[in-house]
N, C-alpha and C. Protein backbone atom coordinates (compact mmCIF):
# COMPACT_ATOMS: atom_id res chain seq x y z
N UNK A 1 130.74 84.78 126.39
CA UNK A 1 130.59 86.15 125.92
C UNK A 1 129.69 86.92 126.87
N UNK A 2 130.07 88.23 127.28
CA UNK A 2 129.32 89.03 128.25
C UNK A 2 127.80 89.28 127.37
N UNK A 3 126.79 88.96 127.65
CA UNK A 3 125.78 89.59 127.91
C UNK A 3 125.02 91.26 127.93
N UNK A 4 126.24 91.37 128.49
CA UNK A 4 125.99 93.58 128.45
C UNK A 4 126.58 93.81 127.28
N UNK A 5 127.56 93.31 126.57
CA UNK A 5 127.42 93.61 125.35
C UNK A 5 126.72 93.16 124.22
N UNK A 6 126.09 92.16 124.36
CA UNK A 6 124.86 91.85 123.75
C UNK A 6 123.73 92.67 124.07
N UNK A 7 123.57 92.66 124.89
CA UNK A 7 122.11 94.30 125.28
C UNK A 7 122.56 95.26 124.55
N UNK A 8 123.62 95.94 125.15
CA UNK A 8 124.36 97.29 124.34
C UNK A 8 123.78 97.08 122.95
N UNK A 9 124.42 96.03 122.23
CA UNK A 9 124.13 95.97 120.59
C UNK A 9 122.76 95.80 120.32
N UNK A 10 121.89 95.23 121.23
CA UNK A 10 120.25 95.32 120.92
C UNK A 10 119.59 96.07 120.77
N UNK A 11 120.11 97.65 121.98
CA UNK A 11 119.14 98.71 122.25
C UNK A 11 119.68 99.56 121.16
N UNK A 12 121.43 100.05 120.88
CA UNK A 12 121.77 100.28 120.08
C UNK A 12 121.17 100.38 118.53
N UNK A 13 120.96 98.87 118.43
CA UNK A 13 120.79 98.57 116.82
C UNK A 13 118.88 99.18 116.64
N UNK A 14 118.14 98.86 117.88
CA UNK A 14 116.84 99.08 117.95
C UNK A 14 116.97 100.67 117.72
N UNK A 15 117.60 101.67 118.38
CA UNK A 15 117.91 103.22 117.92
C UNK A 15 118.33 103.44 116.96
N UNK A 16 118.91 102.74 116.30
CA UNK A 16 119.42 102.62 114.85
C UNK A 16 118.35 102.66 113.54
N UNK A 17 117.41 101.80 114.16
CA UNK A 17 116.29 101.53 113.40
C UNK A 17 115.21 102.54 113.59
N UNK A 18 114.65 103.15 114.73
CA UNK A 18 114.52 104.42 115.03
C UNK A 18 114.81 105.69 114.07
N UNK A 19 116.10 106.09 114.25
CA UNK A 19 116.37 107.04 113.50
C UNK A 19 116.21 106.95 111.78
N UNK A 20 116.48 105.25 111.60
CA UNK A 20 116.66 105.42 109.94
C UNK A 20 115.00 105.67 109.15
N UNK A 21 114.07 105.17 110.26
CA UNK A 21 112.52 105.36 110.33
C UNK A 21 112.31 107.01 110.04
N UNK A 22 112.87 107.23 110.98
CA UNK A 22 112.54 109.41 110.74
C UNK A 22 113.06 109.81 109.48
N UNK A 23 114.44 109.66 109.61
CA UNK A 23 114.78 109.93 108.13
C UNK A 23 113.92 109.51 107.02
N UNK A 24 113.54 108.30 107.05
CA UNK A 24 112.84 108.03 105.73
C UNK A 24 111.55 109.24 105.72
N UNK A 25 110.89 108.63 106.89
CA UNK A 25 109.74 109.99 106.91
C UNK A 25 110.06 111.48 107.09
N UNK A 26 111.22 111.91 107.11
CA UNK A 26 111.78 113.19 107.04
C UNK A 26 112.00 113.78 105.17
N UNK A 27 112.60 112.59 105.00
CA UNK A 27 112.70 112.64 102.89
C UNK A 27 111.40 112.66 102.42
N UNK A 28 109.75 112.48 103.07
CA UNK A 28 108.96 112.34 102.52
C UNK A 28 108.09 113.56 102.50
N UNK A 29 108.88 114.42 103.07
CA UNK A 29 108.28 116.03 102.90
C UNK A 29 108.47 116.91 101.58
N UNK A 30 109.43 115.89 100.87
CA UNK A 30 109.29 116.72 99.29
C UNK A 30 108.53 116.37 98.57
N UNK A 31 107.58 115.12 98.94
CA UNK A 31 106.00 114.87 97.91
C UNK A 31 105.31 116.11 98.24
N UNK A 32 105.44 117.00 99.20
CA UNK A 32 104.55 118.27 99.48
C UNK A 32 104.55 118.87 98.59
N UNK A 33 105.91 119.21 97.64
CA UNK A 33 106.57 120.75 97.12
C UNK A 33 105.57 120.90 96.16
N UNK A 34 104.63 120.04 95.22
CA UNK A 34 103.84 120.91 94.18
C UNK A 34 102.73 121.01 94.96
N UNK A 35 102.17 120.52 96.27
CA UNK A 35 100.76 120.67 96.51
C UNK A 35 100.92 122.29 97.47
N UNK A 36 102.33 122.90 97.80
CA UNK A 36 101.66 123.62 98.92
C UNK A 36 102.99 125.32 97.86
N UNK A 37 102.33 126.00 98.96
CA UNK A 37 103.14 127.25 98.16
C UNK A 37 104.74 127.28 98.56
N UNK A 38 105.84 127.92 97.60
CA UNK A 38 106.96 127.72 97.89
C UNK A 38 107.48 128.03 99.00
N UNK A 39 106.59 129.53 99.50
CA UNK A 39 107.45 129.91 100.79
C UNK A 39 107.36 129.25 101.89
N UNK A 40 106.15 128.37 102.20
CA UNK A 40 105.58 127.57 102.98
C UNK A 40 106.74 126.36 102.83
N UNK A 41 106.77 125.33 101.94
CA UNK A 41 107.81 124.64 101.75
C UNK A 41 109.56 124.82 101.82
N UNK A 42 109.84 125.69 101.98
CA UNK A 42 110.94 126.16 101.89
C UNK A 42 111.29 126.94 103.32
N UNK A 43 110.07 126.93 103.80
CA UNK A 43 110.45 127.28 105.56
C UNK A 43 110.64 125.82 106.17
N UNK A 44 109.97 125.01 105.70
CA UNK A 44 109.52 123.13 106.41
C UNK A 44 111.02 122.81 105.75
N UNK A 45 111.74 123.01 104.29
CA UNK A 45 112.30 122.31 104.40
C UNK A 45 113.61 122.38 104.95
N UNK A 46 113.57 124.23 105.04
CA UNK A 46 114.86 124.56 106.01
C UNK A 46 115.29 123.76 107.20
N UNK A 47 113.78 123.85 108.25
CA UNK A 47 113.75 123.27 109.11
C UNK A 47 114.17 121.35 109.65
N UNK A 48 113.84 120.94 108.39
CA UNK A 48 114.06 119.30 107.93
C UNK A 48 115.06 119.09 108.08
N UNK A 49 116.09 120.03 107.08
CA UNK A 49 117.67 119.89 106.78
C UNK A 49 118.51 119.52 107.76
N UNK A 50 117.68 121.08 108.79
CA UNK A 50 118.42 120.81 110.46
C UNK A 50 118.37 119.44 111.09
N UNK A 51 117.05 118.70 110.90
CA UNK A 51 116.67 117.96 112.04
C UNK A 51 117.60 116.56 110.91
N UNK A 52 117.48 116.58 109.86
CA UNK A 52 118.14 115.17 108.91
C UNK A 52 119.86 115.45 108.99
N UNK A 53 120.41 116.59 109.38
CA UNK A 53 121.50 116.57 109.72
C UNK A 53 122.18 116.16 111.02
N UNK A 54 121.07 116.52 112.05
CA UNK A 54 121.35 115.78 113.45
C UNK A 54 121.19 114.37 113.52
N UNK A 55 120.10 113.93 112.26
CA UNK A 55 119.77 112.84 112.93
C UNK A 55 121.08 111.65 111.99
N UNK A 56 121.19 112.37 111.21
CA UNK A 56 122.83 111.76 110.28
C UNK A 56 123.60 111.84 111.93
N UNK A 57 124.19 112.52 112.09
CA UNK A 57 125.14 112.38 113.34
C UNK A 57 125.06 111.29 114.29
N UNK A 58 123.78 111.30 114.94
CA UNK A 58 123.34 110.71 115.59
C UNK A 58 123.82 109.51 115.26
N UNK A 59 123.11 108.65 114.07
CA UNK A 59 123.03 107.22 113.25
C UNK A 59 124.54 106.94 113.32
N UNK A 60 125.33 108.13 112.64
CA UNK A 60 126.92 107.52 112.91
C UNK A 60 127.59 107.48 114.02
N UNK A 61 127.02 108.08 115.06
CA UNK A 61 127.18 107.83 116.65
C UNK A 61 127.19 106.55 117.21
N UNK A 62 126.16 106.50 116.89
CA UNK A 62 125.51 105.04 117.28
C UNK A 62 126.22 103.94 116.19
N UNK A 63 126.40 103.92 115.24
CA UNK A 63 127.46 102.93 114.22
C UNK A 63 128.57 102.76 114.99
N UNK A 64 129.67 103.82 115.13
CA UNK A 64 130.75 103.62 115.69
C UNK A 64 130.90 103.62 117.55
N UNK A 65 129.82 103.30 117.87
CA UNK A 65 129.51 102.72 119.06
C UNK A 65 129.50 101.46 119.23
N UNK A 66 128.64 100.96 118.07
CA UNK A 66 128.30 99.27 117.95
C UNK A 66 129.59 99.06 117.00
N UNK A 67 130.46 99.16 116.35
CA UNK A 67 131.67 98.93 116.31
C UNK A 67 132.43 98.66 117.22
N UNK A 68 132.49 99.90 118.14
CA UNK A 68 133.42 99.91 119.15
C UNK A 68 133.38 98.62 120.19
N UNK A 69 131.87 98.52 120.80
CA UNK A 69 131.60 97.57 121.45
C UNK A 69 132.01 96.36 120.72
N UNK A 70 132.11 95.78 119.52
CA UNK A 70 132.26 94.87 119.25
C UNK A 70 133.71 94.73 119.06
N UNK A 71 134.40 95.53 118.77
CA UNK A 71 135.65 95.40 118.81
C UNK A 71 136.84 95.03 120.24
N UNK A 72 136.13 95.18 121.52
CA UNK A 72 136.57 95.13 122.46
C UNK A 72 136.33 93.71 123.02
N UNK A 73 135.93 93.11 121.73
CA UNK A 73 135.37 91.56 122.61
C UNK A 73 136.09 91.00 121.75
N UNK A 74 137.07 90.02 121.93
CA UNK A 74 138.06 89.17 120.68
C UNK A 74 136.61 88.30 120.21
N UNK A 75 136.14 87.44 120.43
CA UNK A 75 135.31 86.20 120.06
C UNK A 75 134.79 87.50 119.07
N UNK A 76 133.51 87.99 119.51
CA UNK A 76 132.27 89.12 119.11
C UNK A 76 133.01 89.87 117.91
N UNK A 77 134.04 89.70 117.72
CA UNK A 77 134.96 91.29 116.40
C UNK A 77 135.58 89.77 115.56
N UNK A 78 136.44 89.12 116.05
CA UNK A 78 136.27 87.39 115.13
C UNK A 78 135.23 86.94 114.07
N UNK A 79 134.11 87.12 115.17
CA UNK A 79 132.46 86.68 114.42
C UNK A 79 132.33 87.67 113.50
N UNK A 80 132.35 88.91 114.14
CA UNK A 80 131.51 89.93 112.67
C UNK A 80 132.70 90.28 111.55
N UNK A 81 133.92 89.69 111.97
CA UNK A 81 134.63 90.18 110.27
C UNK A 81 134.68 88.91 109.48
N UNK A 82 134.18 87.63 110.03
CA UNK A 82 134.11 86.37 109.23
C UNK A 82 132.89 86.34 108.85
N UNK A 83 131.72 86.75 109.23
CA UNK A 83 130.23 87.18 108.81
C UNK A 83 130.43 87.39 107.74
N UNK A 84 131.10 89.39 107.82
CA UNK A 84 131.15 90.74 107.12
C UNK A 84 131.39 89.81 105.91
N UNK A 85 132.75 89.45 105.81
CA UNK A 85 133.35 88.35 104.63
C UNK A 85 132.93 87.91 103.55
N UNK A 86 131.04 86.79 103.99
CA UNK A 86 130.85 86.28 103.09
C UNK A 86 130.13 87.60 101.46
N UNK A 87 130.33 87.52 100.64
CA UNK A 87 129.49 88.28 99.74
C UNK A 87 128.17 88.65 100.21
N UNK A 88 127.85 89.56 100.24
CA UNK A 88 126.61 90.41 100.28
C UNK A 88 125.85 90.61 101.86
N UNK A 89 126.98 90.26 103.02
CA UNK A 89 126.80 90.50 104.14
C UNK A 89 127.37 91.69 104.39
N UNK A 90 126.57 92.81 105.30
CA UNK A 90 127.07 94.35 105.68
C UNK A 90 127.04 94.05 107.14
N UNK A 91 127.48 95.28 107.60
CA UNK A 91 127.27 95.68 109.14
C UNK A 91 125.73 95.27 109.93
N UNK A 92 125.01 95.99 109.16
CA UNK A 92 123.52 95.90 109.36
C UNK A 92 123.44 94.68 109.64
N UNK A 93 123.17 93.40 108.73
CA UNK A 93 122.69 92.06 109.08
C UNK A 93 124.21 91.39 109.68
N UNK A 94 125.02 91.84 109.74
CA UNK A 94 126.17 90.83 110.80
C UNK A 94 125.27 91.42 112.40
N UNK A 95 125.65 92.50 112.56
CA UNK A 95 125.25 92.71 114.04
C UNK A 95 123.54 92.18 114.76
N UNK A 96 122.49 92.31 113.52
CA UNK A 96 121.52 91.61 113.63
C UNK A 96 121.83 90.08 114.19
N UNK A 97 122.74 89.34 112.80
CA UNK A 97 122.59 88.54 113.77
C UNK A 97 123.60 87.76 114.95
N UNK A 98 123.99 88.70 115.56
CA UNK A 98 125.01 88.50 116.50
C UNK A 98 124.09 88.76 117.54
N UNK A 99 123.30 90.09 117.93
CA UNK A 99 122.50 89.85 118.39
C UNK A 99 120.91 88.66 119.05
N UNK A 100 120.79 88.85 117.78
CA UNK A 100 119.59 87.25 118.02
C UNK A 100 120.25 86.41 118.40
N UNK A 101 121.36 85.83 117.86
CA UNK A 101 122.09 83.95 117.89
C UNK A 101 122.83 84.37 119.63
N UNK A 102 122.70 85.84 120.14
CA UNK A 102 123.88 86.11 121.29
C UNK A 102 125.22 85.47 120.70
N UNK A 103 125.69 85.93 119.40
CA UNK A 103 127.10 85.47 119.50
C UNK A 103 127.06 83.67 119.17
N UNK A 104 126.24 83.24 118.24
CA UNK A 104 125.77 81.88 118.39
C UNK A 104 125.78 81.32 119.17
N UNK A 105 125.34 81.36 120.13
CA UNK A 105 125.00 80.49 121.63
C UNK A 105 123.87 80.36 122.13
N UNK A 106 122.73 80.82 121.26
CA UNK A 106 121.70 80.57 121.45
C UNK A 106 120.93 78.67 120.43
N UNK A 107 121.12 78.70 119.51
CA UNK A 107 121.13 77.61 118.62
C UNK A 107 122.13 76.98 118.44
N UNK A 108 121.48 75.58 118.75
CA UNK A 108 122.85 74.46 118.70
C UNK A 108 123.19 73.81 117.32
N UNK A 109 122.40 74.56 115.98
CA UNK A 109 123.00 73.86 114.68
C UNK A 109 122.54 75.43 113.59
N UNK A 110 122.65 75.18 112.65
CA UNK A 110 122.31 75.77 111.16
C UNK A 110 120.98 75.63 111.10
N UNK A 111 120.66 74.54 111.14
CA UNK A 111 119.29 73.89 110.67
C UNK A 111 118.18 74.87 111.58
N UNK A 112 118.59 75.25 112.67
CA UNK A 112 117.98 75.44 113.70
C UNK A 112 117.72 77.51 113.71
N UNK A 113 118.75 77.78 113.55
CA UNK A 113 118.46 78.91 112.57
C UNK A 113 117.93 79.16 111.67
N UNK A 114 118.33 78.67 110.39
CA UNK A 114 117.54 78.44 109.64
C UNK A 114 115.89 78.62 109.35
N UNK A 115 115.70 77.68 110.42
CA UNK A 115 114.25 77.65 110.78
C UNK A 115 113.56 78.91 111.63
N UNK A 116 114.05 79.69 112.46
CA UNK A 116 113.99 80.64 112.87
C UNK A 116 114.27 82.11 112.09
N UNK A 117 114.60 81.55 111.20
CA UNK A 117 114.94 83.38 110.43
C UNK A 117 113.96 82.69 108.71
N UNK A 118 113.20 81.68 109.20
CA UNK A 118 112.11 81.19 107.93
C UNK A 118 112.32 81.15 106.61
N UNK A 119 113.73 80.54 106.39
CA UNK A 119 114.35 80.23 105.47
C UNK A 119 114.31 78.89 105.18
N UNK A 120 114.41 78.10 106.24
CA UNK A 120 114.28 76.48 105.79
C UNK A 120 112.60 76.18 105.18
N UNK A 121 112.77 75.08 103.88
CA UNK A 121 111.55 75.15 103.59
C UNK A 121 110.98 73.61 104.10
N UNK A 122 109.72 73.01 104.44
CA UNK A 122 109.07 72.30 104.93
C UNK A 122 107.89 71.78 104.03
N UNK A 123 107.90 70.25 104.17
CA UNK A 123 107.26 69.73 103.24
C UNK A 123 105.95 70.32 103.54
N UNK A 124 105.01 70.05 102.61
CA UNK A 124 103.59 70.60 102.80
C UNK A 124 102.63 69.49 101.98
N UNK A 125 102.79 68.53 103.10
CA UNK A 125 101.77 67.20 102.49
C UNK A 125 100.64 66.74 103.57
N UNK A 126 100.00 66.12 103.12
CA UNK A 126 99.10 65.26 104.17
C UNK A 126 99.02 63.84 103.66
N UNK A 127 99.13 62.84 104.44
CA UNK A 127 99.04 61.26 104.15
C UNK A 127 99.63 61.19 102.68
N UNK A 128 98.93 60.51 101.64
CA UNK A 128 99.81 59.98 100.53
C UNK A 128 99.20 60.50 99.30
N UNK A 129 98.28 61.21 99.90
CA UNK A 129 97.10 61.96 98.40
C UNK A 129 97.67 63.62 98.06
N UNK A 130 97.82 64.21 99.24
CA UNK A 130 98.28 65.60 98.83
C UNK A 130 99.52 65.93 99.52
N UNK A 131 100.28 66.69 98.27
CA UNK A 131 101.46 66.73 98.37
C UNK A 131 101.80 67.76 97.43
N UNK A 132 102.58 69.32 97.65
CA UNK A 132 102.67 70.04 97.30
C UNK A 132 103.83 70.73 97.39
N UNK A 133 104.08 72.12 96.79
CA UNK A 133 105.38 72.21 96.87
C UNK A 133 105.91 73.01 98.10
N UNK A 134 107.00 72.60 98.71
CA UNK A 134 107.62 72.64 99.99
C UNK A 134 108.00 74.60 100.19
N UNK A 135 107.35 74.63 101.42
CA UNK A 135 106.70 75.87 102.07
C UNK A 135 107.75 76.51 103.51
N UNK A 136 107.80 77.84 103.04
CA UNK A 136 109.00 78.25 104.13
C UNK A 136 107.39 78.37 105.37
N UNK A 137 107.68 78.30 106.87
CA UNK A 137 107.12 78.86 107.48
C UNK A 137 106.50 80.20 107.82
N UNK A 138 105.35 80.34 107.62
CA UNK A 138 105.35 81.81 108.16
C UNK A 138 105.92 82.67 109.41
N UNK A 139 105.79 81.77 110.28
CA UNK A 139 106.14 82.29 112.05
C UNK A 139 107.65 82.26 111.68
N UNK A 140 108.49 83.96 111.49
CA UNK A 140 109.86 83.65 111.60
C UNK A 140 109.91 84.94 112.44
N UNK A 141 111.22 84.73 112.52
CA UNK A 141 111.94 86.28 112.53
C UNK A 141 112.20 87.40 111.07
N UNK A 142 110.92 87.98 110.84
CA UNK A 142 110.82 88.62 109.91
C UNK A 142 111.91 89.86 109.26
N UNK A 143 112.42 90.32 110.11
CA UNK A 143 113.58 91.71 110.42
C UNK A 143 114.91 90.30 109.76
N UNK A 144 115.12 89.27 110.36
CA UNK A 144 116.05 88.74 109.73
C UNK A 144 116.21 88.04 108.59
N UNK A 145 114.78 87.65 108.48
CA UNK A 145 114.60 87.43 106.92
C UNK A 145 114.47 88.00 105.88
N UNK A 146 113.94 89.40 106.29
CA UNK A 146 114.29 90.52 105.16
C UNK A 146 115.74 90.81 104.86
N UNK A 147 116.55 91.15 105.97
CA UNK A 147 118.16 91.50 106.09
C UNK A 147 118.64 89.70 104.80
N UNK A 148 118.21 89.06 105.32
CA UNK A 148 118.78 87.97 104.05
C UNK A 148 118.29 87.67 102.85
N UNK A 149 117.29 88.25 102.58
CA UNK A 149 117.04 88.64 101.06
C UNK A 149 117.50 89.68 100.74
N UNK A 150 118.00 90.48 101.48
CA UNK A 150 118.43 91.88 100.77
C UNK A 150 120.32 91.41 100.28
N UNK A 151 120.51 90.77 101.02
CA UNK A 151 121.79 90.25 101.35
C UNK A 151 122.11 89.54 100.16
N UNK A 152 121.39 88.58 99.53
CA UNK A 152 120.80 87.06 98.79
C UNK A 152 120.96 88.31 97.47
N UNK A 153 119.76 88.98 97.26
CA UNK A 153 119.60 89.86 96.08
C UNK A 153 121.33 90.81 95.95
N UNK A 154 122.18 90.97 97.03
CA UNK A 154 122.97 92.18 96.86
C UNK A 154 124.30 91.16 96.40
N UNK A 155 124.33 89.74 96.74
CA UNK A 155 125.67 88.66 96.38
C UNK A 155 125.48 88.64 94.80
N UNK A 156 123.98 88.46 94.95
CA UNK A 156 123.29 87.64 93.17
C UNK A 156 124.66 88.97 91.97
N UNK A 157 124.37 90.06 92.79
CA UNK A 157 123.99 91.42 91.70
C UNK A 157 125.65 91.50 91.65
N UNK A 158 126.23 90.91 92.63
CA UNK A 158 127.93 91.84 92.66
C UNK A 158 129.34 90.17 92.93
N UNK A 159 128.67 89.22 92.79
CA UNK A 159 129.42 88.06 92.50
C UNK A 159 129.42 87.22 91.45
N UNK A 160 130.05 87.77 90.94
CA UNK A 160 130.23 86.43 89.74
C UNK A 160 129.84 85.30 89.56
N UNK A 161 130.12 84.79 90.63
CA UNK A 161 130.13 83.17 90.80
C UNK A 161 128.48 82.57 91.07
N UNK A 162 127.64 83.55 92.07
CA UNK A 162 126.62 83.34 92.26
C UNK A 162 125.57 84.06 90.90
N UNK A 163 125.92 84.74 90.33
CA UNK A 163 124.80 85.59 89.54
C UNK A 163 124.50 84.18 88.58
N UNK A 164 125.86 83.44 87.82
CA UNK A 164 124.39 82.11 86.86
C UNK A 164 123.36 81.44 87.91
N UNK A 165 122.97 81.27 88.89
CA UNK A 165 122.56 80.53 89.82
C UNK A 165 121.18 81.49 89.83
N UNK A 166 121.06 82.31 89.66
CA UNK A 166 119.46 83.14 90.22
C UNK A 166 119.80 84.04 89.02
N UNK A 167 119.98 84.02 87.67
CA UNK A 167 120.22 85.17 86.62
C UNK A 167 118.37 85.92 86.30
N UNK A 168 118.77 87.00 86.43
CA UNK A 168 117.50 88.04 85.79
C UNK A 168 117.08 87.68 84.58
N UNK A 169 117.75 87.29 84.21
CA UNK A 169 117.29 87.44 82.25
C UNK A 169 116.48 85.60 82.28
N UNK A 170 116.65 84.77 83.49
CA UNK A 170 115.58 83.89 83.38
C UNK A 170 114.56 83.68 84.36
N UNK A 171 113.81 82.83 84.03
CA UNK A 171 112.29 82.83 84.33
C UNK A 171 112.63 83.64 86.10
N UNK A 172 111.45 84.34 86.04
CA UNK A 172 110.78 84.80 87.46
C UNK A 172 111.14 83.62 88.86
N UNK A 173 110.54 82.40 88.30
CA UNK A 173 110.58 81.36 89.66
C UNK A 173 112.01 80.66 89.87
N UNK A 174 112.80 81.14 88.80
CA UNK A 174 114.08 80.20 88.96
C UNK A 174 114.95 81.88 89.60
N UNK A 175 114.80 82.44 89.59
CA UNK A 175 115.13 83.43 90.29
C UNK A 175 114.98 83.78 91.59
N UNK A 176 113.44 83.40 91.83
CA UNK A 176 113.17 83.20 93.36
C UNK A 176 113.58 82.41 94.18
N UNK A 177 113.55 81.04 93.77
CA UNK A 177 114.26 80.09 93.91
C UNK A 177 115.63 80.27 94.33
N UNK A 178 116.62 80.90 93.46
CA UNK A 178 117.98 80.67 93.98
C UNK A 178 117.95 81.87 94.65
N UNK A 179 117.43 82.66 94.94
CA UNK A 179 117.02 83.65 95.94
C UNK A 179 117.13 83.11 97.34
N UNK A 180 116.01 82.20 97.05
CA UNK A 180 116.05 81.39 98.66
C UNK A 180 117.06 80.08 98.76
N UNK A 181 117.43 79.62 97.81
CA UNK A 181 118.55 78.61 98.44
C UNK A 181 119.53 79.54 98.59
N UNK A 182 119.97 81.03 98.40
CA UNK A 182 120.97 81.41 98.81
C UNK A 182 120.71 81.75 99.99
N UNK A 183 119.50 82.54 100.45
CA UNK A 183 119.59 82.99 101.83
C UNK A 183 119.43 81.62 102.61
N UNK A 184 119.14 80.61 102.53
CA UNK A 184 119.56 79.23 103.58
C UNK A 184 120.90 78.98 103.33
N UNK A 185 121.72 78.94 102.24
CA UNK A 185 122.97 78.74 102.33
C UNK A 185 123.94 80.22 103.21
N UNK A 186 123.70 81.11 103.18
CA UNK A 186 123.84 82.62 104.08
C UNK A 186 123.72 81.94 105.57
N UNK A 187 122.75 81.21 105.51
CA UNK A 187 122.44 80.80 106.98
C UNK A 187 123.85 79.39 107.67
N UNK A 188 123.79 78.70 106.93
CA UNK A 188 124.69 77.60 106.87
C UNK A 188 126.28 78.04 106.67
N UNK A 189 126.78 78.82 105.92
CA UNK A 189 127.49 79.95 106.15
C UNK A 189 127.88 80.43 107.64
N UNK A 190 126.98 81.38 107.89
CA UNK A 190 127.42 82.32 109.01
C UNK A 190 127.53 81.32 110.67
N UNK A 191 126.51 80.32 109.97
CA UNK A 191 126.85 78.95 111.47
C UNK A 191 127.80 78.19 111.46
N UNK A 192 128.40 78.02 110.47
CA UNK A 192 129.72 77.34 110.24
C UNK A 192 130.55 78.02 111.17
N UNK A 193 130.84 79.52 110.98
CA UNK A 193 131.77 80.23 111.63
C UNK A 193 131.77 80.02 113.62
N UNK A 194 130.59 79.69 113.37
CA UNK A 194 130.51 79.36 115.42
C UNK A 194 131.16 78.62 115.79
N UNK A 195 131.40 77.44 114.91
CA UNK A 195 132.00 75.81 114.80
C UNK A 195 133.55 76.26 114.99
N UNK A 196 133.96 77.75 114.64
CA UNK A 196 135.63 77.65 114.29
C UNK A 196 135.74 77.91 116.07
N UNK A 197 135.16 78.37 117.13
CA UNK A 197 135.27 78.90 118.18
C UNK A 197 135.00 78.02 119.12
């Protein structure tokens, strides 16, 4: 797999993240409206409208860019619609991680990912006296471990099959729990698909 299209999708997705940053802090100019006078607010928010409408353009610029690029690569457009596929995977975290893995060719297993996006959990003992309950790493790739809890929480909420497995209506920790065996199974998942290539 070319390389320049792996950059492309890095700097891309990094502008991506950029803009969705302004926007958020662009929406946060209506906590102003009771502290300041209307005409004052209503000149700022004229002005906002403009700049949250360019920067909409922009964001879908850049979407159907990193589409495009990926579509021109058979392997790279293969990977992200067998990703896209599983339940509660979007655009956002497929291209994430097509990026990091380069198209899985960076990690030679699941396990190995896994461990890098700080999902695999690790015993947390010493000799034969203490022994406690098993601990994800802190040192991960944080950006991808958020994208798989959001992912994990968005399968729970809109699949059938997964919602008895992590249900709301029981305890807090059995929720968290299948929280995180889903985002390691997400992981085991999306590495499988490298294996078909």
């Amino acid at each position: 797999m070319s390389d320049q299209s792996i950059q492309q999708l890095c700097l891309l997705f990094t502008e991506r993240e950029k803009i969705l940053k302004s926007l958020t802090s662009f929406e946060k100019t209506s906590e102003n409206k009771n502290f300041i006078s209307k005409e004052v607010f209503k000149a700022v928010a004229a002005i906002n409208k403009t700049t949250v409408k360019q920067l909409e353009v922009s964001l879908k610029c850049i979407e159907d860019k990193m589409l495009s690029i990926i579509a021109e690569k058979t392997k790279l457009n293969q990977q992200y619609r067998l990703i896209t596929s599983i339940p509660g995977i979007g655009m956002q975290t497929a291209i994430y991680l097509l990026v990091t893995t380069k198209g899985f060719d960076v990690f030679d297993n699941w396990r190995q990912l896994a461990c890098y996006a700080g999902v695999a959990p690790f015993p947390y003992q010493s000799g034969t006296s203490i022994r406690r309950q098993n601990k994800v790493h802190p040192l991960a790739d944080k950006e991808l471990k958020s994208l798989l809890n959001m992912c994990a929480i968005c399968a729970v909420r809109h699949d059938k099959e997964l919602n008895p497995l992590c249900s709301l209506s029981s305890r807090k920790q059995v929720y968290i729990n299948g929280i995180h065996f889903l985002k390691f199974r997400f992981v085991h998942y999306k590495f499988s698909i490298y294996l078909w290539f």
